[in-house]
Structures are given as structure tokens and as C-alpha cells.
PDB file of N, CA and C in Angstrom:
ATOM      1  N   UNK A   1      99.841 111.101  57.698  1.00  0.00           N
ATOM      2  CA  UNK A   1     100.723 111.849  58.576  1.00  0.00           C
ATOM      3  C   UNK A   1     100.019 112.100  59.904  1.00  0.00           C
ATOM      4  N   UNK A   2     100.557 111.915  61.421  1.00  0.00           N
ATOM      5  CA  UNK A   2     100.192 112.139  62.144  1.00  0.00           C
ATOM      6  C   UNK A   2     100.258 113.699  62.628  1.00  0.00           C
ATOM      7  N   UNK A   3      99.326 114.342  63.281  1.00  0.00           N
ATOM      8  CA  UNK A   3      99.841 115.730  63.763  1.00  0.00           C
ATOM      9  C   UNK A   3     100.620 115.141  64.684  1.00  0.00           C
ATOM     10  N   UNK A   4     101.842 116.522  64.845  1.00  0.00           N
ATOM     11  CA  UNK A   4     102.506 116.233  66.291  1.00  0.00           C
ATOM     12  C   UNK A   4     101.294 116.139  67.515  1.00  0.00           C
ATOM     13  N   UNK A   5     101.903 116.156  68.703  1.00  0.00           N
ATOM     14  CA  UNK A   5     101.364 115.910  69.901  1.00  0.00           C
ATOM     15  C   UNK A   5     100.709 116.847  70.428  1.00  0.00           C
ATOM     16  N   UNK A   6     100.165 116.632  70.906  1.00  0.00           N
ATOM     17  CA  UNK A   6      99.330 117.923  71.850  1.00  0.00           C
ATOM     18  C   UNK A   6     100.552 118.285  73.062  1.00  0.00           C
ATOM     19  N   UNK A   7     100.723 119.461  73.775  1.00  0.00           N
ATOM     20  CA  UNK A   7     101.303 119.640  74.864  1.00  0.00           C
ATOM     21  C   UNK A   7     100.322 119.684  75.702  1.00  0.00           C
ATOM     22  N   UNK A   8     101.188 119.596  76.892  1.00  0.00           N
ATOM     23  CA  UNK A   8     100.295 119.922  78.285  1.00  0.00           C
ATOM     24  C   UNK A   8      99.645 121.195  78.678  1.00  0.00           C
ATOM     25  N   UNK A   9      99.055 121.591  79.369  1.00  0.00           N
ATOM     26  CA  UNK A   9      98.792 123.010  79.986  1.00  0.00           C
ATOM     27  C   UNK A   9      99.856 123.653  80.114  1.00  0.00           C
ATOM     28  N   UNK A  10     100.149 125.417  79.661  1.00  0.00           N
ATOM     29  CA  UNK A  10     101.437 125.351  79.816  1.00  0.00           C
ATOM     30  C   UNK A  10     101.925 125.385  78.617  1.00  0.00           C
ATOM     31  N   UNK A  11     101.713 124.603  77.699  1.00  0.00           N
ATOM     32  CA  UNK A  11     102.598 124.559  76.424  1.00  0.00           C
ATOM     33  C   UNK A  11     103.517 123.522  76.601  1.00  0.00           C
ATOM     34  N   UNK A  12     104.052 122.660  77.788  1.00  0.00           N
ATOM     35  CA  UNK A  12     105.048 121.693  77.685  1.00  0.00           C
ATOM     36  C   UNK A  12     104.395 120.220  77.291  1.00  0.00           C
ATOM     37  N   UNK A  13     105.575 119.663  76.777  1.00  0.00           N
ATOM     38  CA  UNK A  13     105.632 118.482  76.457  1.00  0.00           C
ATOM     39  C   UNK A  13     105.339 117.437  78.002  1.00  0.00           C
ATOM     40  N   UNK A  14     105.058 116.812  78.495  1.00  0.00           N
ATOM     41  CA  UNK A  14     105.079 116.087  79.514  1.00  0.00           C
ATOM     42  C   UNK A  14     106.110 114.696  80.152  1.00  0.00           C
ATOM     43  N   UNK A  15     107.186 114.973  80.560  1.00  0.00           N
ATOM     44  CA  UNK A  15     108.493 114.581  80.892  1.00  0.00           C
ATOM     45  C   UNK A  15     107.603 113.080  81.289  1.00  0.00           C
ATOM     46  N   UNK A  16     108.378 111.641  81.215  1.00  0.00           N
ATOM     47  CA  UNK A  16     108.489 110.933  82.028  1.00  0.00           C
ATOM     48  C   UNK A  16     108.410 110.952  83.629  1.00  0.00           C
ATOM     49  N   UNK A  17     107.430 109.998  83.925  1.00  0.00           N
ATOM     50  CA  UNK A  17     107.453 110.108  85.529  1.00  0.00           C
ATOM     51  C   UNK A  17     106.780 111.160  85.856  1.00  0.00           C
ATOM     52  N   UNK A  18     105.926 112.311  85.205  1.00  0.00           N
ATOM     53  CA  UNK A  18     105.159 113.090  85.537  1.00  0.00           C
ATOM     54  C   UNK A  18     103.623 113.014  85.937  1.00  0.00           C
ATOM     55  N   UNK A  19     104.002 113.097  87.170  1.00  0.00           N
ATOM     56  CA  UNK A  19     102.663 112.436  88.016  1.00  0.00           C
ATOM     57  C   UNK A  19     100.964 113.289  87.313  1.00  0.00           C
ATOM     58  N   UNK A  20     100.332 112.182  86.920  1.00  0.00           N
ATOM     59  CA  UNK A  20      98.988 112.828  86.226  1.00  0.00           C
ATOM     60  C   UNK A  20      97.328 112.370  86.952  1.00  0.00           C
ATOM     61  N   UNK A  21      96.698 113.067  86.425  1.00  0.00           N
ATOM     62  CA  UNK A  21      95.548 112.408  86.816  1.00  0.00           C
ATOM     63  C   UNK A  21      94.630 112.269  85.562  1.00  0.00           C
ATOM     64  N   UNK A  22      93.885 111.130  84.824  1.00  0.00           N
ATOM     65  CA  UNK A  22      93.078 111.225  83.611  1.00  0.00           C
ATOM     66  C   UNK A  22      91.594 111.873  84.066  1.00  0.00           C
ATOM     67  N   UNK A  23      91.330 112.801  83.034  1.00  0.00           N
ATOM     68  CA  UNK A  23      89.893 113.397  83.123  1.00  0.00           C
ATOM     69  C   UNK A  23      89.310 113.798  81.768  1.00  0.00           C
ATOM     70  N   UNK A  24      88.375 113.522  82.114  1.00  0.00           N
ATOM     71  CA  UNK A  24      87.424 114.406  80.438  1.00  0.00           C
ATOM     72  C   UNK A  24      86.901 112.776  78.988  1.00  0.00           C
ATOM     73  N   UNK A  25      87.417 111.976  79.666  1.00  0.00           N
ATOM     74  CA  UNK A  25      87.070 111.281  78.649  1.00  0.00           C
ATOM     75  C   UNK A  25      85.602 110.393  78.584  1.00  0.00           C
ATOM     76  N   UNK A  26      85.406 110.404  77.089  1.00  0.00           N
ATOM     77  CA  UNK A  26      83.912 110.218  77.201  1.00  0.00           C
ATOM     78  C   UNK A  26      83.594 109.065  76.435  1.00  0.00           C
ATOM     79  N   UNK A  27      84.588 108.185  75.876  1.00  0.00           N
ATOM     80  CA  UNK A  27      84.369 107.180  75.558  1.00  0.00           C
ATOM     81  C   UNK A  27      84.690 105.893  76.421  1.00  0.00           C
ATOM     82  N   UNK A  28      85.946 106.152  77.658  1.00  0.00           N
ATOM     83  CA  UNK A  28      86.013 105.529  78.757  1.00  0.00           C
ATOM     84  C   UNK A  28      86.282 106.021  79.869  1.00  0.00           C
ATOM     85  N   UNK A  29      84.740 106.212  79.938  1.00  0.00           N
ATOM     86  CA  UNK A  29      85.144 107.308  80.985  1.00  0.00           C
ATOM     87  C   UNK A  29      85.113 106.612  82.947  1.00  0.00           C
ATOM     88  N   UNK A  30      85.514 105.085  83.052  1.00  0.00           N
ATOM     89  CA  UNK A  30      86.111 104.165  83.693  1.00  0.00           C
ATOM     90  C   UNK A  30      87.716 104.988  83.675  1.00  0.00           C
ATOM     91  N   UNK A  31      88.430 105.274  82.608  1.00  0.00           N
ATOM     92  CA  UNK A  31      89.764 105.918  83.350  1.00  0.00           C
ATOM     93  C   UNK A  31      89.672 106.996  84.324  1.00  0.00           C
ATOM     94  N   UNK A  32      88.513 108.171  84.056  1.00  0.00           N
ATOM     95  CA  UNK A  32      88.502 109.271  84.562  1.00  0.00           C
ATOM     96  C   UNK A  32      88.781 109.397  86.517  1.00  0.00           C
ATOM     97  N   UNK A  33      89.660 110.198  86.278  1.00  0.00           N
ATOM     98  CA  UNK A  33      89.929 110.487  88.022  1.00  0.00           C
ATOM     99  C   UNK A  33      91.402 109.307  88.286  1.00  0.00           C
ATOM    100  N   UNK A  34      91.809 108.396  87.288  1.00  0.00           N
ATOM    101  CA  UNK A  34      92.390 107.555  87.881  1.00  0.00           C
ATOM    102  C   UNK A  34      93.893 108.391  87.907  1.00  0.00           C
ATOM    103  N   UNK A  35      94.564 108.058  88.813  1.00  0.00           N
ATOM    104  CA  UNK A  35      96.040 108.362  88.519  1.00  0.00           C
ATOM    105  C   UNK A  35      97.316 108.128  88.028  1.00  0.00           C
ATOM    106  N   UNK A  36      98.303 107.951  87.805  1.00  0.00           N
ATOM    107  CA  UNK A  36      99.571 107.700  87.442  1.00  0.00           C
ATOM    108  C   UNK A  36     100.658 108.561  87.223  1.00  0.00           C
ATOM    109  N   UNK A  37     101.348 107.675  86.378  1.00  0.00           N
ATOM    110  CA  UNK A  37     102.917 108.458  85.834  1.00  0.00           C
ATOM    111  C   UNK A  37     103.151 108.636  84.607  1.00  0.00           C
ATOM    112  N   UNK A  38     103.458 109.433  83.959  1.00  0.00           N
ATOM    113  CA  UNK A  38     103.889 109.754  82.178  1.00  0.00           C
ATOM    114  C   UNK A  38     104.753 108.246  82.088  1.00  0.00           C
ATOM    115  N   UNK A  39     104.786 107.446  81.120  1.00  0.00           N
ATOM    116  CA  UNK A  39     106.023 106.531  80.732  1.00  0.00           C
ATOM    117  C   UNK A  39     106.618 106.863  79.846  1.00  0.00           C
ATOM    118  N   UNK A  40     105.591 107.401  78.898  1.00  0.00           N
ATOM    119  CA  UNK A  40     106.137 107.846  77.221  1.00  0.00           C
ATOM    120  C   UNK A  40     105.574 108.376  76.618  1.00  0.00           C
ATOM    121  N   UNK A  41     105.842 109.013  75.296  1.00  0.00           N
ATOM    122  CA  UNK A  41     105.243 109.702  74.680  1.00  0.00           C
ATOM    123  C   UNK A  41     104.680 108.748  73.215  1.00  0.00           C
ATOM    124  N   UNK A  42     103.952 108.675  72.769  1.00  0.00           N
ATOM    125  CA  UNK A  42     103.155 107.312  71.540  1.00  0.00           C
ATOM    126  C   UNK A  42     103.630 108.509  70.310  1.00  0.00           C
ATOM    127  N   UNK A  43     104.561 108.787  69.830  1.00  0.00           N
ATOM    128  CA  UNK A  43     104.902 110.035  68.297  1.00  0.00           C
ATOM    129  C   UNK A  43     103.940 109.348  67.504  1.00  0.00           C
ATOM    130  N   UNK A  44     103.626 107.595  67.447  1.00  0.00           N
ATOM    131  CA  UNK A  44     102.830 107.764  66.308  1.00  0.00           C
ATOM    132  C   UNK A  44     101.302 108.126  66.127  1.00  0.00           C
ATOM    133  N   UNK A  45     100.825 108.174  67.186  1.00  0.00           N
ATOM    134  CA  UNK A  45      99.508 108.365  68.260  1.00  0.00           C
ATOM    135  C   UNK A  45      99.619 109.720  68.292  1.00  0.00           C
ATOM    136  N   UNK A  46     100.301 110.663  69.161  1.00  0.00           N
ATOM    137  CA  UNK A  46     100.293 111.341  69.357  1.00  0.00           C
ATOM    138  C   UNK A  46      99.620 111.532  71.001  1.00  0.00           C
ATOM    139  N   UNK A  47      99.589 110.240  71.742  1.00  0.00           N
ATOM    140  CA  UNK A  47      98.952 110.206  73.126  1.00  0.00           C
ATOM    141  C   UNK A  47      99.957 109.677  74.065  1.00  0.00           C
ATOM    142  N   UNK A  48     100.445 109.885  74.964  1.00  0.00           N
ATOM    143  CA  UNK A  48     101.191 109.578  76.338  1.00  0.00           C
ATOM    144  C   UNK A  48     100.327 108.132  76.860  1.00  0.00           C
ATOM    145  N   UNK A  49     101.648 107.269  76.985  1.00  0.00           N
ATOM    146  CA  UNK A  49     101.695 106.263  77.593  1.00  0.00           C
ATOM    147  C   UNK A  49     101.536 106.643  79.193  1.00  0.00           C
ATOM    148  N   UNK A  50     100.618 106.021  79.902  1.00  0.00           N
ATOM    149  CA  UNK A  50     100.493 106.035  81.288  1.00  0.00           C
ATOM    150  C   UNK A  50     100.238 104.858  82.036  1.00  0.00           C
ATOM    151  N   UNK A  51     101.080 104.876  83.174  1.00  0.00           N
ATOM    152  CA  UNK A  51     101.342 103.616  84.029  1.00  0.00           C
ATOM    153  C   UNK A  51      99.959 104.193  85.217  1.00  0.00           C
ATOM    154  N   UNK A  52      98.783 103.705  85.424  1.00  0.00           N
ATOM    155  CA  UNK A  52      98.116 103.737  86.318  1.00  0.00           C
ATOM    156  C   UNK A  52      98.657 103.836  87.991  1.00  0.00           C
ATOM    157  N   UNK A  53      98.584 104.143  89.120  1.00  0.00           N
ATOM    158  CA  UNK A  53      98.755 103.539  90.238  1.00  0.00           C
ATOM    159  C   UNK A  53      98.037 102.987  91.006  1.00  0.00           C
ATOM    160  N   UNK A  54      96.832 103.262  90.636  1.00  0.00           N
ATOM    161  CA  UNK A  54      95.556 101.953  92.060  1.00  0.00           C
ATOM    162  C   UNK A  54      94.821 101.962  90.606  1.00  0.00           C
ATOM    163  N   UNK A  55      95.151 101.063  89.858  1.00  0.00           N
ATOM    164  CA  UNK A  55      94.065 100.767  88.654  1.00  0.00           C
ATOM    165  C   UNK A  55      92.181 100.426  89.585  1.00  0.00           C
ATOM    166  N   UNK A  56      91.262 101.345  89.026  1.00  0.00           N
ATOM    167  CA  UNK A  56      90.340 100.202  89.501  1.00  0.00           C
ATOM    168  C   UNK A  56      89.962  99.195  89.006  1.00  0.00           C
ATOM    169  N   UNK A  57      89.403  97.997  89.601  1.00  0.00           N
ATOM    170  CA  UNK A  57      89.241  96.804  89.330  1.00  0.00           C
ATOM    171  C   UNK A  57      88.255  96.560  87.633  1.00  0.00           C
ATOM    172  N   UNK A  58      89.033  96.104  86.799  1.00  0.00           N
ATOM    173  CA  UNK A  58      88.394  96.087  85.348  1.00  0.00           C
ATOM    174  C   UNK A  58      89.075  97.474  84.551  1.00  0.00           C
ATOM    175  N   UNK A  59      90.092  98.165  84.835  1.00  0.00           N
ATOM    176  CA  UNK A  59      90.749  99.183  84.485  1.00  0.00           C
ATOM    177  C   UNK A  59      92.021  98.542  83.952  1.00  0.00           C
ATOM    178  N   UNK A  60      92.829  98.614  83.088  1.00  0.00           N
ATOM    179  CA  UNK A  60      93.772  98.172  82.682  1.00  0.00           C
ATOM    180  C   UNK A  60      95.013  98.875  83.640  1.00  0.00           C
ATOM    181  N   UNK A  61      96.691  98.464  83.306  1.00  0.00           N
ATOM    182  CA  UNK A  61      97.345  99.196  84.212  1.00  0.00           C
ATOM    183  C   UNK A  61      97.908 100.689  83.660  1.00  0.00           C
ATOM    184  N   UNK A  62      97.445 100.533  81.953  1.00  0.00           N
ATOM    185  CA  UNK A  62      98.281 101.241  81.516  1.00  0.00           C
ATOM    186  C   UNK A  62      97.152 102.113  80.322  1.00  0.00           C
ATOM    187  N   UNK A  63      97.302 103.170  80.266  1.00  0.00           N
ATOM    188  CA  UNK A  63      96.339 103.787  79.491  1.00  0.00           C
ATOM    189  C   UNK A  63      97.193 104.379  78.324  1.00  0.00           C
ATOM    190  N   UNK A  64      96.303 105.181  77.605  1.00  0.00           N
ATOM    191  CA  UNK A  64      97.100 105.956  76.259  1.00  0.00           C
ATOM    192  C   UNK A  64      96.011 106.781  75.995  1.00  0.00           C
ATOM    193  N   UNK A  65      96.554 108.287  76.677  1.00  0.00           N
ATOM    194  CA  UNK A  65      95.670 109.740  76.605  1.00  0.00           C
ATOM    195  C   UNK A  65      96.167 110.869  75.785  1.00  0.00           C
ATOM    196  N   UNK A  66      95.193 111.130  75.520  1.00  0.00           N
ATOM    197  CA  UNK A  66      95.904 112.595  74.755  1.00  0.00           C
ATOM    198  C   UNK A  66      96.186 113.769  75.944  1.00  0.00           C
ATOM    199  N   UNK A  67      96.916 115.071  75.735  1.00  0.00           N
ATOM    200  CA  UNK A  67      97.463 115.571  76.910  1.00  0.00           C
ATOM    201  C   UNK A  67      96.521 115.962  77.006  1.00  0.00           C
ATOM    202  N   UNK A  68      95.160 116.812  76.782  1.00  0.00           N
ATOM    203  CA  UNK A  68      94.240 117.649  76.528  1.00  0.00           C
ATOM    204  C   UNK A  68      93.063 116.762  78.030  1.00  0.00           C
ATOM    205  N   UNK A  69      93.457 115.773  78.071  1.00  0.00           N
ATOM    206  CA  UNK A  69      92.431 114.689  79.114  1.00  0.00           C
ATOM    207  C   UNK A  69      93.699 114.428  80.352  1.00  0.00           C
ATOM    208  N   UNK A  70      94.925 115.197  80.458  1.00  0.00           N
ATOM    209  CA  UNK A  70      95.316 114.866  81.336  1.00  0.00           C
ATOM    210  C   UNK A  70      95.493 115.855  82.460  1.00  0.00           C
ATOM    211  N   UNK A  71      95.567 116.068  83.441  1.00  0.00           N
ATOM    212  CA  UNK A  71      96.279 117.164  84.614  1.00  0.00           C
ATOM    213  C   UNK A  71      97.389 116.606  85.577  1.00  0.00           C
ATOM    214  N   UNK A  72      98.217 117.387  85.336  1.00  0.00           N
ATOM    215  CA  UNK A  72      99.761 117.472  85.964  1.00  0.00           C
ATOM    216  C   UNK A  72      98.737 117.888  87.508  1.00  0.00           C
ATOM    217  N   UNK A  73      99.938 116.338  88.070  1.00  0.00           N
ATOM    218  CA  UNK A  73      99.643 116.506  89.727  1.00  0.00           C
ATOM    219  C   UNK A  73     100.631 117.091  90.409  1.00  0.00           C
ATOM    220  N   UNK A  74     101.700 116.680  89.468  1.00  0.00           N
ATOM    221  CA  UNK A  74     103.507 117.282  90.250  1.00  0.00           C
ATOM    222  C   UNK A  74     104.233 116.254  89.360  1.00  0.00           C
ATOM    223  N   UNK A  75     105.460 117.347  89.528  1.00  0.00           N
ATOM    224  CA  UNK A  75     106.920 117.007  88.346  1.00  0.00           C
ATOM    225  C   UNK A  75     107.400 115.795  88.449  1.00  0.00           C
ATOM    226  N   UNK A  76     107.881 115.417  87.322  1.00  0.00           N
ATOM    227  CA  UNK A  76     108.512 114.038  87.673  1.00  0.00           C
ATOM    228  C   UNK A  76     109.895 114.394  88.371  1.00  0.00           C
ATOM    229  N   UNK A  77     110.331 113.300  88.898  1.00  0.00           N
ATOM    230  CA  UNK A  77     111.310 113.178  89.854  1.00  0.00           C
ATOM    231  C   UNK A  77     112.980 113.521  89.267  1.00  0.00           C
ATOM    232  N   UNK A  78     113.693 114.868  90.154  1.00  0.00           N
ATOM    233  CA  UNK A  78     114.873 115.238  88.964  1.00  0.00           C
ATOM    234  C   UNK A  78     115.767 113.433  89.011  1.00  0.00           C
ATOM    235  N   UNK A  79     116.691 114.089  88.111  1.00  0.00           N
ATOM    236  CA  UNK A  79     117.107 112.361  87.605  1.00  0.00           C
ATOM    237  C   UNK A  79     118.347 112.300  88.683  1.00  0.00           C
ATOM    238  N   UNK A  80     118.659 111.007  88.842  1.00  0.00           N
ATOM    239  CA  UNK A  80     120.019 110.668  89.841  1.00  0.00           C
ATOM    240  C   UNK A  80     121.201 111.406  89.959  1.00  0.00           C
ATOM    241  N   UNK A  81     121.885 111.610  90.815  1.00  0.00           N
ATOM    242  CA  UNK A  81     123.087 112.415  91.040  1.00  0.00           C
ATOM    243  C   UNK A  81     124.195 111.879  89.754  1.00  0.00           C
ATOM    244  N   UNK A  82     123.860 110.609  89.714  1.00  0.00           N
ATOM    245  CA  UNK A  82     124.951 109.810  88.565  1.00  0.00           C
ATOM    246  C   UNK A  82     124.659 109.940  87.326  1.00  0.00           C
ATOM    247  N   UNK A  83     123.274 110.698  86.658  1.00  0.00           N
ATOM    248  CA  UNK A  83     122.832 111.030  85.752  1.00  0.00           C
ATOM    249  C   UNK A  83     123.623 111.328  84.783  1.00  0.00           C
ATOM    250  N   UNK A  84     123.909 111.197  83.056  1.00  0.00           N
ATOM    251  CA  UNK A  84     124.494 111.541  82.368  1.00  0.00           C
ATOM    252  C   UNK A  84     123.960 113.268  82.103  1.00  0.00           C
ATOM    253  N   UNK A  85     124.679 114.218  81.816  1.00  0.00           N
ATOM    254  CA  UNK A  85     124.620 115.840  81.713  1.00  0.00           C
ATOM    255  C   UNK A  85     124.175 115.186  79.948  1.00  0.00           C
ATOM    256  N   UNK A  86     123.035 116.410  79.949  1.00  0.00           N
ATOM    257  CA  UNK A  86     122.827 116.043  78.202  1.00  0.00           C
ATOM    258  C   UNK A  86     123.276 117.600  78.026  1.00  0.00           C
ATOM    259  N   UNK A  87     124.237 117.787  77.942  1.00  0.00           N
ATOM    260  CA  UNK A  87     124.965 119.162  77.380  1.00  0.00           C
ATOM    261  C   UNK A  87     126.126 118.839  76.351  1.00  0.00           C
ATOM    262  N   UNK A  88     126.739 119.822  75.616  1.00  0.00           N
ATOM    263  CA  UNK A  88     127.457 119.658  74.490  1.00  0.00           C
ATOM    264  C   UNK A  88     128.975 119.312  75.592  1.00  0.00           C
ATOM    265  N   UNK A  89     129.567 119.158  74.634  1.00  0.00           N
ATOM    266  CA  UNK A  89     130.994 119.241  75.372  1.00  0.00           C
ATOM    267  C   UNK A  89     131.641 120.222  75.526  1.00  0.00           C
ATOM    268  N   UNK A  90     132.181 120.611  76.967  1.00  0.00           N
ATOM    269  CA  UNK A  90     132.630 121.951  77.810  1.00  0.00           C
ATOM    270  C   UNK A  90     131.941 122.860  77.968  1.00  0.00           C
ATOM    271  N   UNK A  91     130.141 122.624  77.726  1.00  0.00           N
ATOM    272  CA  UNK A  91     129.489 123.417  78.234  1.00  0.00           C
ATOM    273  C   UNK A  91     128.874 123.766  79.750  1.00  0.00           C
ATOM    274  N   UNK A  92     129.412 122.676  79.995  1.00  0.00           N
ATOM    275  CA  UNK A  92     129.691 122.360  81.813  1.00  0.00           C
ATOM    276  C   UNK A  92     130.188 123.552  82.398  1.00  0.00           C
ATOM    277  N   UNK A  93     131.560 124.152  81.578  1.00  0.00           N
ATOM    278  CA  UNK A  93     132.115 124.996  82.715  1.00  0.00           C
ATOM    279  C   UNK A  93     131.871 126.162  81.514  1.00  0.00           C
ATOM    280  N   UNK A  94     130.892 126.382  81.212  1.00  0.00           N
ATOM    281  CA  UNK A  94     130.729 127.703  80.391  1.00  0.00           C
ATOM    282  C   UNK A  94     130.503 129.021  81.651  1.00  0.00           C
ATOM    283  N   UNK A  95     131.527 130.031  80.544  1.00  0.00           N
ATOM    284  CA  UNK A  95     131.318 130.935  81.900  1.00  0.00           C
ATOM    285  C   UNK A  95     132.486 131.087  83.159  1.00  0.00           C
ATOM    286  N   UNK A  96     133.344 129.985  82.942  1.00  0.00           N
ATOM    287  CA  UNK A  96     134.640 130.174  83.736  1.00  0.00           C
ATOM    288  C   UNK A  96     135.522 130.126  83.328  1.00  0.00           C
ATOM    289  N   UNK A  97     135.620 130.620  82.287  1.00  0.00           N
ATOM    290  CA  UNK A  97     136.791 130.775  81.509  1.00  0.00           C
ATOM    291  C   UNK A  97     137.122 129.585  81.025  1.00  0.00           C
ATOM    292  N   UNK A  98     138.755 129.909  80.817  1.00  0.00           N
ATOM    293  CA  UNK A  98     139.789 128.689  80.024  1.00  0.00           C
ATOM    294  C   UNK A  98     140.345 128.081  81.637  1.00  0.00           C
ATOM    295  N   UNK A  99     139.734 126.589  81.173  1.00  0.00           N
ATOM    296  CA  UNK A  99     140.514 125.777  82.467  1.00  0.00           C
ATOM    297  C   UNK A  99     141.320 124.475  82.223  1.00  0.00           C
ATOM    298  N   UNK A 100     142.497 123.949  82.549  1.00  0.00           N
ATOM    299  CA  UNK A 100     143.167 123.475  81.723  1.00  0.00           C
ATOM    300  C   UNK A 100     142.475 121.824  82.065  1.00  0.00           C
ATOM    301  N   UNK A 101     142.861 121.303  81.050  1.00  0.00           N
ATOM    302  CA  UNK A 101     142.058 119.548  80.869  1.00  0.00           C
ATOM    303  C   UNK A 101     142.257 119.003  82.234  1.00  0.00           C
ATOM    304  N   UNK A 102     143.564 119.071  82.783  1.00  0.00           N
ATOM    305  CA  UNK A 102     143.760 118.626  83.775  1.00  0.00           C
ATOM    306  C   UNK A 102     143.894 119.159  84.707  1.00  0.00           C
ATOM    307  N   UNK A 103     143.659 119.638  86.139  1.00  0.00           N
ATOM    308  CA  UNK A 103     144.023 120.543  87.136  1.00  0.00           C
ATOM    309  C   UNK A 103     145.302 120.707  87.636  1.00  0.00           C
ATOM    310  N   UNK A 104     145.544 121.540  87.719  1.00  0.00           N
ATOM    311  CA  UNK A 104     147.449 121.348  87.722  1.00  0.00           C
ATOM    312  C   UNK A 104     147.960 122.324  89.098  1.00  0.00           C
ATOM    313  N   UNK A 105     148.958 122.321  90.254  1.00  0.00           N
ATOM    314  CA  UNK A 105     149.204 123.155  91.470  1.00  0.00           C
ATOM    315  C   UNK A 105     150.643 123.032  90.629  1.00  0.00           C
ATOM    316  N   UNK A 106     150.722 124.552  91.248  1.00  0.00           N
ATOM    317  CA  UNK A 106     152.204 124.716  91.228  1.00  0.00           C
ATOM    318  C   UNK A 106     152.980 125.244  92.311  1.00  0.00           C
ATOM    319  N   UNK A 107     152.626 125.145  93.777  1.00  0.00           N
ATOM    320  CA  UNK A 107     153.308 125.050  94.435  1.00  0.00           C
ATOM    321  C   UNK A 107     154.601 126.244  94.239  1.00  0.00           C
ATOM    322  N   UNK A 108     155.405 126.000  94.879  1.00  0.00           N
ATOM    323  CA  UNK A 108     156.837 127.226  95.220  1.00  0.00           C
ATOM    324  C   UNK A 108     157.210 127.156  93.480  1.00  0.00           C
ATOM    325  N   UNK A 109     157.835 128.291  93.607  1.00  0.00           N
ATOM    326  CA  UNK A 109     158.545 128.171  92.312  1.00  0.00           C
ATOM    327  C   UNK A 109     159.935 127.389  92.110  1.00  0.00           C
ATOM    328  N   UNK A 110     159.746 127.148  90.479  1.00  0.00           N
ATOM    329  CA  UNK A 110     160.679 126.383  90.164  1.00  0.00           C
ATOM    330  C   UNK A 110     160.485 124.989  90.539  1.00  0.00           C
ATOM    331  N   UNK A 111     159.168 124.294  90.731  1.00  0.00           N
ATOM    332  CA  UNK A 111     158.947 123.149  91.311  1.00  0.00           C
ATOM    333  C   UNK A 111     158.357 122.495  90.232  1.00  0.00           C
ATOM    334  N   UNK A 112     158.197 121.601  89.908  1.00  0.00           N
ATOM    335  CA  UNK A 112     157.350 121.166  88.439  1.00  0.00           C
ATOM    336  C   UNK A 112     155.823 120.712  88.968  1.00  0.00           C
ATOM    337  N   UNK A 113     154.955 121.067  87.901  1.00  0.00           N
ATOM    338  CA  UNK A 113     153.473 121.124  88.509  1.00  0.00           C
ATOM    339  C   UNK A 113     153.008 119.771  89.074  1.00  0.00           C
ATOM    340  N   UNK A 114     151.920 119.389  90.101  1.00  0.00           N
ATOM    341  CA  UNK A 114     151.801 118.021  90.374  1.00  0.00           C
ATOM    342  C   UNK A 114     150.428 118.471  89.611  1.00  0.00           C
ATOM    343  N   UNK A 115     149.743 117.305  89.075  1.00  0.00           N
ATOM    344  CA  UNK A 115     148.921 116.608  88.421  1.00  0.00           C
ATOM    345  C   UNK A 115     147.672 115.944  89.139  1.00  0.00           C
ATOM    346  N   UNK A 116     146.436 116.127  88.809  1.00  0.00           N
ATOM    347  CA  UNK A 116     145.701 114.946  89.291  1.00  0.00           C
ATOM    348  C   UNK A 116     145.160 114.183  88.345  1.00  0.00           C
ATOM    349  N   UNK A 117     145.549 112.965  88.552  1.00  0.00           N
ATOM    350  CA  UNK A 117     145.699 111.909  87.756  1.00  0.00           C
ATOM    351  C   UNK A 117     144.284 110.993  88.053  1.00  0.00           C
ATOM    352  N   UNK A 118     144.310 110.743  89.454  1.00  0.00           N
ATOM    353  CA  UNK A 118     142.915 109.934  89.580  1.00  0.00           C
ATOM    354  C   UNK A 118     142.273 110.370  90.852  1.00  0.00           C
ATOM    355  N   UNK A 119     140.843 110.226  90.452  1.00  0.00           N
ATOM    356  CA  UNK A 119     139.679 110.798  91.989  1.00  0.00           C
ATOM    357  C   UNK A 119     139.645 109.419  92.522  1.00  0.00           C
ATOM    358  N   UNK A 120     139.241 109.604  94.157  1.00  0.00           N
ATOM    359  CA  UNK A 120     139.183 108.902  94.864  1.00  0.00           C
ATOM    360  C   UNK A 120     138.035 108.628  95.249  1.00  0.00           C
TER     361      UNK A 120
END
């Protein structure tokens, strides 16, 4: 059985794309000082995949550290405007009440409601 993972300083897990720097290691210690980005997390390892950015020469591009040898330089980058929401469904508009599926005007009375059917 593997232990889970180590977290970062902090107590967090270390997001993708989270800019790092490797330090403390004493068996290659050729990574130390180098920089990069989180890619992934290794569950069976229990060490973060890291994409180097100026590998030095005889340095591979990609390392695999435990968090305990790493330091957060700055956050990874928030995700695209087009991003999928990882929230449940209608937890989007939690907090504004009951809103109906579709947006509906009703205009003067006695008029029947118009609809929006499609965004532009």
C-alpha cells in the first residue's frame, strides 16, 4: 500500500501548472534550484510529476518529487473563461432563489410571455 501523498506547505495538494522550484534533494541533487510546473500528481508514487523550464544541460525535462523538496513560486494559472464549472447541478445560482429554466418577459398584461430560445 502506498501512503497517500505528501501536501504542500500549507497543507494543499499542489494544482497543475503550479509554478515550483526543486530543493533539498540529496540523491540528485543536479535537480536542485531547477524550476517548473506541477503536471501531475504520481497516486502510485506519491510524488508530483514536473515539467522542468530551462532543464540544465544533462538534467532530464521532467522530474518526479515529493512535495516536501518542492517550493511554490506562484499559482497555477485560473482555467479559461470556457472552462467547464465542476459544481453540482443548479448550484450555479444558489442563493437566488427559484428561477425559471427558461427566462421568460412578460411585458403589458394579457400579452403571452416571449421566451429566450437562443443566445447570440
Amino acid at each position: 500500500s502506498v501512503p497517500p501523498p505528501r501536501t504542500a506547505p500549507g497543507g494543499h495538494l499542489l494544482m497543475p501548472g503550479t509554478h515550483v522550484v526543486i530543493q533539498g534533494l540529496t540523491k540528485l541533487p543536479a535537480f536542485n534550484g531547477q524550476s517548473g510546473h506541477v503536471d501531475k500528481l504520481d497516486e502510485a508514487t506519491g510524488r508530483y510529476s514536473v515539467i522542468l523550464t530551462d532543464p540544465a544541460p544533462g538534467v532530464p525535462k521532467h522530474a518526479k518529487v515529493k512535495a516536501d523538496n518542492l517550493r511554490v513560486l506562484g499559482a497555477p494559472p485560473p482555467p479559461p473563461l470556457f472552462a467547464p464549472l465542476l459544481e453540482a447541478p443548479g448550484a450555479a445560482f444558489a442563493g437566488l432563489g427559484s428561477m425559471p429554466a427558461t427566462p421568460e418577459y412578460y411585458g403589458h398584461a394579457g400579452l403571452s410571455p416571449l421566451r429566450l430560445t437562443q443566445l447570440l
